[in-house]
Every structure is written in structure tokens, then in C-alpha cells.
C-alpha atoms as a PDB file:
ATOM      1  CA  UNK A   1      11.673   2.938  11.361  1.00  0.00           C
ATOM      2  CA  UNK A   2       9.117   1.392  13.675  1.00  0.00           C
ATOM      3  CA  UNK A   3       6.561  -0.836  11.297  1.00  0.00           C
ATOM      4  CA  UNK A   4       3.468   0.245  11.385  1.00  0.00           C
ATOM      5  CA  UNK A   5       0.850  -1.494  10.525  1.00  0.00           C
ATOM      6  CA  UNK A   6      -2.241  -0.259   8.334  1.00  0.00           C
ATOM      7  CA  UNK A   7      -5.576  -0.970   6.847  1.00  0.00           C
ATOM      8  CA  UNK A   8      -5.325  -1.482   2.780  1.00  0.00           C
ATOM      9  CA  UNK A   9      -8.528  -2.338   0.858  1.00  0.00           C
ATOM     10  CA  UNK A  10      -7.918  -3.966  -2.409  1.00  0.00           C
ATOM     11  CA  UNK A  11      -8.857  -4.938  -5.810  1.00  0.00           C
ATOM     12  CA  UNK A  12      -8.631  -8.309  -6.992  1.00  0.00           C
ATOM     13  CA  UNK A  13      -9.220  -8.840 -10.286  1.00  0.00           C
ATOM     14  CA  UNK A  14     -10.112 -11.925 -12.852  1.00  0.00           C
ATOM     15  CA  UNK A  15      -6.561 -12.935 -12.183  1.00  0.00           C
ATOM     16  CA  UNK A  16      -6.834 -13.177  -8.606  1.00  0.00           C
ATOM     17  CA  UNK A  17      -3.948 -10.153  -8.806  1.00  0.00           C
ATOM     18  CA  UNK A  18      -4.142  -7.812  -5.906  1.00  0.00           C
ATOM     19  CA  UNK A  19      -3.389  -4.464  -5.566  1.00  0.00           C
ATOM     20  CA  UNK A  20      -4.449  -1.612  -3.154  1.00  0.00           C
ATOM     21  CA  UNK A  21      -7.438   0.637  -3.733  1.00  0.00           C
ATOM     22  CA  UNK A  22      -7.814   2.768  -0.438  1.00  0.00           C
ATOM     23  CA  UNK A  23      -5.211   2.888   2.691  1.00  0.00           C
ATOM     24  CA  UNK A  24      -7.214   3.458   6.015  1.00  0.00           C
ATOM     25  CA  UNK A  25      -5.171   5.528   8.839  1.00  0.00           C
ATOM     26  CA  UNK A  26      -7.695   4.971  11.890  1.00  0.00           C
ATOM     27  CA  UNK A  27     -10.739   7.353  10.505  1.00  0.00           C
ATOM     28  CA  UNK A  28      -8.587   8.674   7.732  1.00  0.00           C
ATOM     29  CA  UNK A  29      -8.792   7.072   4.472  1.00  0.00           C
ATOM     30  CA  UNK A  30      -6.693   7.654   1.191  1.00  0.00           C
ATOM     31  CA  UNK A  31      -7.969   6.854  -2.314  1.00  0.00           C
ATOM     32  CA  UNK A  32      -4.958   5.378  -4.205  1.00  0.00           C
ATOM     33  CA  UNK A  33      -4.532   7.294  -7.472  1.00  0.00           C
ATOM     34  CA  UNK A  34      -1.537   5.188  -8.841  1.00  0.00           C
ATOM     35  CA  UNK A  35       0.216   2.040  -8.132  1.00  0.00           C
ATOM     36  CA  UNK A  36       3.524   3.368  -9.929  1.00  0.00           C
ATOM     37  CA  UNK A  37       5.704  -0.002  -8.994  1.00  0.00           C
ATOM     38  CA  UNK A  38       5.107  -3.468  -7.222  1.00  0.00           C
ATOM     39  CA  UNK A  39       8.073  -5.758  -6.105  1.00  0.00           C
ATOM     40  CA  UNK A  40       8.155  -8.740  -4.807  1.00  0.00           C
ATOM     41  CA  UNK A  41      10.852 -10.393  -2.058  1.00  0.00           C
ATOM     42  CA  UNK A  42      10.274 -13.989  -0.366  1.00  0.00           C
ATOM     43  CA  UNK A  43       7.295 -14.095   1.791  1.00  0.00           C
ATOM     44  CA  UNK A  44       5.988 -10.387   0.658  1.00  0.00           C
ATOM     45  CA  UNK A  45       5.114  -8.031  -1.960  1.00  0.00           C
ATOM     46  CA  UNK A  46       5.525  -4.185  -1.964  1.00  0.00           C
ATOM     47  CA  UNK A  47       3.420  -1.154  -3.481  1.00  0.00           C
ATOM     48  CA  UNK A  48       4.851   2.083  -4.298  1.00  0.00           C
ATOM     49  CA  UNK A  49       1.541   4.376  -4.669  1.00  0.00           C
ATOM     50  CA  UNK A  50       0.390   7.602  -5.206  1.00  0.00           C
ATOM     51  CA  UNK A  51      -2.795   9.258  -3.244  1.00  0.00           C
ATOM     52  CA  UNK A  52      -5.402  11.355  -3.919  1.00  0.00           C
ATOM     53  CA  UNK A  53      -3.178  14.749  -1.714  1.00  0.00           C
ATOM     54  CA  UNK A  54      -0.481  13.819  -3.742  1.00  0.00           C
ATOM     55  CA  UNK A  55       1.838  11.778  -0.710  1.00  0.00           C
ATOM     56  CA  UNK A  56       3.494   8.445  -1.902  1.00  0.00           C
ATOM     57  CA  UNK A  57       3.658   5.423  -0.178  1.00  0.00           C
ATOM     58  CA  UNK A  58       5.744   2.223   0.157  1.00  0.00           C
ATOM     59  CA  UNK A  59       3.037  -0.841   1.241  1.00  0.00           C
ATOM     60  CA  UNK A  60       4.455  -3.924   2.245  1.00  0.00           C
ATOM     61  CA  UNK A  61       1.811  -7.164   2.537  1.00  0.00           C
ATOM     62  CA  UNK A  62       2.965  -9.896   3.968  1.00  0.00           C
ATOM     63  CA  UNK A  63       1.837 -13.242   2.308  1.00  0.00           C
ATOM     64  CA  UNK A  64       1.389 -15.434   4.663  1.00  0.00           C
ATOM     65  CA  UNK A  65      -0.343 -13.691   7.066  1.00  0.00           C
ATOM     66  CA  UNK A  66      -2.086 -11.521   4.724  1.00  0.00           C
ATOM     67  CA  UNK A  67      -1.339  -8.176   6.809  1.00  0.00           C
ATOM     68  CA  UNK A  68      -0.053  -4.695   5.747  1.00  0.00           C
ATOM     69  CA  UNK A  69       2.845  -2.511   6.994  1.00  0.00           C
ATOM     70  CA  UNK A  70       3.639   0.999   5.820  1.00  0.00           C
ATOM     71  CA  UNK A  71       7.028   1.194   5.015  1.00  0.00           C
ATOM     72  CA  UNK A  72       7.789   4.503   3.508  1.00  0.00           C
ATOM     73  CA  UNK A  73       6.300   7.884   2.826  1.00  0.00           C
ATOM     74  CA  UNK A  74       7.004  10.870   0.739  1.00  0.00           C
ATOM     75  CA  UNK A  75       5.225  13.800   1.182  1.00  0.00           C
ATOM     76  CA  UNK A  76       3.574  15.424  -1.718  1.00  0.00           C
ATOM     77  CA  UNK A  77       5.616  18.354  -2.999  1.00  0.00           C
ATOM     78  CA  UNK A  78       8.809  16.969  -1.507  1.00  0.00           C
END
């Protein structure tokens, strides 16, 4: 898989803990509904998330250069 790179605004609460709120695809923008797991591996942290249609998504963000990568995606109903 090629790494594609996306748009993820987040929430950052009293902790300073981020996690993503909306993934932007160009013009396209998806509301996340759930953030069902987070992982973390040297140098990055991953989001498995639901959407608003239903699709999943596995978010990778980089920490050092602060920049998100889609890394998986399940379609809803699939």
C-alpha cells in the first residue's frame, strides 16, 4: 500500500491527549463517530476509527513531524 497522506483535525483535551475529530479527503470530510483503539509504536501513534457512513479507518500520526497517513480502510458493511 502506497501511504497516503491526509488531513485529521483533532481534539486535545486538558491532558494535552490527542485524538482525531474529522478526517479531510480533499473537499470531503468525515466526522469521526468512534475512536475504537489507539496504539502506539516508536516515533508514532495509530487510530482505529469509525465514521459517520459507517467505513473504518487505521490513522497513523507521526510524532515528530506531526503529519497523518491513512493506513487502512474497511468499508462499512464489509
Amino acid at each position: 500500500m502506497v501511504e497516503r497522506l491526509v488531513k485529521v483535525e483533532c481534539y486535545a483535551g486538558y491532558r494535552g491527549e490527542e485524538r482525531p475529530v474529522r478526517v479531510l479527503f480533499g473537499e470531503r470530510a468525515e466526522e469521526v463517530k468512534v475512536v475504537e483503539d489507539r496504539w502506539y509504536s516508536p516515533g508514532a501513534t495509530y487510530f482505529r476509527v469509525v465514521v459517520e457512513s459507517g467505513d473504518r479507518y487505521i490513522l497513523r500520526r507521526d510524532d515528530a513531524q506531526d503529519v497523518w497517513s491513512l493506513e487502512g480502510f474497511r468499508e462499512a458493511g464489509s
